[in-house]
Protein backbone atom coordinates (compact mmCIF):
# COMPACT_ATOMS: atom_id res chain seq x y z
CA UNK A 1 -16.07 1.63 1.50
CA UNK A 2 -14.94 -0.71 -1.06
CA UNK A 3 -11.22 -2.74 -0.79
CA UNK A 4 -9.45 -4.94 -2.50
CA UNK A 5 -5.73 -6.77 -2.17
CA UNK A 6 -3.21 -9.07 -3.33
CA UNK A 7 -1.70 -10.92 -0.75
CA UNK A 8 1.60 -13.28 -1.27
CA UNK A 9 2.08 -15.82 1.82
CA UNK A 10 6.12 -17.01 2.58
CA UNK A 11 6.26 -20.63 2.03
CA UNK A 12 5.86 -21.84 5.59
CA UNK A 13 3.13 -19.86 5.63
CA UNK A 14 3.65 -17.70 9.22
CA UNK A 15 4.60 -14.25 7.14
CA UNK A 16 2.21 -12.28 3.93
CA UNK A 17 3.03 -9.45 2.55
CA UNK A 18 -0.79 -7.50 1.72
CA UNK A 19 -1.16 -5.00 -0.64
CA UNK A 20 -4.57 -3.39 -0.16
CA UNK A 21 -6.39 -0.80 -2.31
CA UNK A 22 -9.61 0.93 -0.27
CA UNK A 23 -11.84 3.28 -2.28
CA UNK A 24 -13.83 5.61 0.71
CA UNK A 25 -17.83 6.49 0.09
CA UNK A 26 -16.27 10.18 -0.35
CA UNK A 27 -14.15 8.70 -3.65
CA UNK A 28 -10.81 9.07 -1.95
CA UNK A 29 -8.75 6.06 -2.70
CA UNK A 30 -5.71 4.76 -0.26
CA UNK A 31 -2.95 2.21 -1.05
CA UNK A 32 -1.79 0.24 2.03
CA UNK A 33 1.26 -2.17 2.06
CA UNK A 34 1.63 -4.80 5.02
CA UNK A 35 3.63 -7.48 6.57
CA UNK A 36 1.00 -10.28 8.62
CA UNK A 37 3.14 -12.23 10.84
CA UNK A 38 1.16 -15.14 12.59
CA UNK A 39 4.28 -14.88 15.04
CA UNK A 40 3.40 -12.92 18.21
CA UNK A 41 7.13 -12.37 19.64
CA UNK A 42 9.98 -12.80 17.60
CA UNK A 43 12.02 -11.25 21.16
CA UNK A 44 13.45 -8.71 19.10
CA UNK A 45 11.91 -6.32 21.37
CA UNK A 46 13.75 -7.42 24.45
CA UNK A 47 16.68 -6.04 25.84
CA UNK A 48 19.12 -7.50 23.64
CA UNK A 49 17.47 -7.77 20.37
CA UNK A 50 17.01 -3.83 21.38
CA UNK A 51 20.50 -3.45 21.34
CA UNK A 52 21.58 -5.78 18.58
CA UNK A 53 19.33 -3.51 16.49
CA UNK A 54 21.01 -0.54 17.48
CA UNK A 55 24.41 -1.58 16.87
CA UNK A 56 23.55 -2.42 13.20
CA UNK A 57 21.97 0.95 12.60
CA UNK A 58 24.81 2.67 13.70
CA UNK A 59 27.16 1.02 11.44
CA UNK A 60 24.42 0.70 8.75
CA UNK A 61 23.14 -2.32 8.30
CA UNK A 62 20.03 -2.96 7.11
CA UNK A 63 17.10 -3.90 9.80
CA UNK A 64 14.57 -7.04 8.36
CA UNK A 65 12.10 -8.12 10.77
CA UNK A 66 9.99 -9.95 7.89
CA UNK A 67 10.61 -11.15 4.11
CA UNK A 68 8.83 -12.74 1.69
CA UNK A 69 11.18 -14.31 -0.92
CA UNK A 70 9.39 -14.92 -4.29
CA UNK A 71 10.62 -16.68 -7.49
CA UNK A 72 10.88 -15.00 -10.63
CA UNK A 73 7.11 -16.38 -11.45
CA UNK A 74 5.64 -15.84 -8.16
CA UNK A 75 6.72 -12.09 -8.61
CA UNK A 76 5.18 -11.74 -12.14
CA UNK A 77 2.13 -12.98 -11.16
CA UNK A 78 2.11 -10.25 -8.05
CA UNK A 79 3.35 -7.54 -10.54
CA UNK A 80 0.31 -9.00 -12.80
CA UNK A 81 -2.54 -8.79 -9.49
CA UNK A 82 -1.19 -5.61 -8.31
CA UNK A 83 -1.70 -3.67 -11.89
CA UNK A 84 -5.30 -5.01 -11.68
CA UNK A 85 -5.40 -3.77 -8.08
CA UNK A 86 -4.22 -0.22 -9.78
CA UNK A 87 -6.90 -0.71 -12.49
CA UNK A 88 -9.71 -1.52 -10.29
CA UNK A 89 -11.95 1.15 -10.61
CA UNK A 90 -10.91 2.83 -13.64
């Protein structure tokens, strides 16, 4: 197995979006796309965060549990590392 990723980190550092490119020993290659949060419990899983989160799906609002907010450089540079994550092994 052979992987490679581009990770960008939030600027306090506790939340990184990973991009992550493995190529299997068969030649099968998978993409991946995660969020790393350093925070365990953000108690959105308790009772009322549970229900908070409910009430703005029903009326449509969008859900975020994690963002990373990039200037306009910061995102050309991860456009930039994820084509050569695409590339990688062409």
């Amino acid at each position: 197995m052979d992987d490679a990723y581009v990770r960008v980190k939030c600027d306090c550092g506790c939340a990184t979006l990973e991009f992550s490119r493995i190529e299997w020993d068969d030649g099968d290659v998978m993409y991946d796309a995660s969020i790393l949060d350093s925070r365990y419990d953000h108690n959105v899983n308790g009772l009322l965060g549970r229900i908070r989160r409910a009430m703005g799906v029903m009326v449509g609002k969008p859900v975020y549990f994690n963002d990373v907010t990039m200037s306009e450089g910061e995102f050309d540079a991860l456009l930039k590392d994820l084509h050569a994550l695409r590339q990688r092994g062409k």
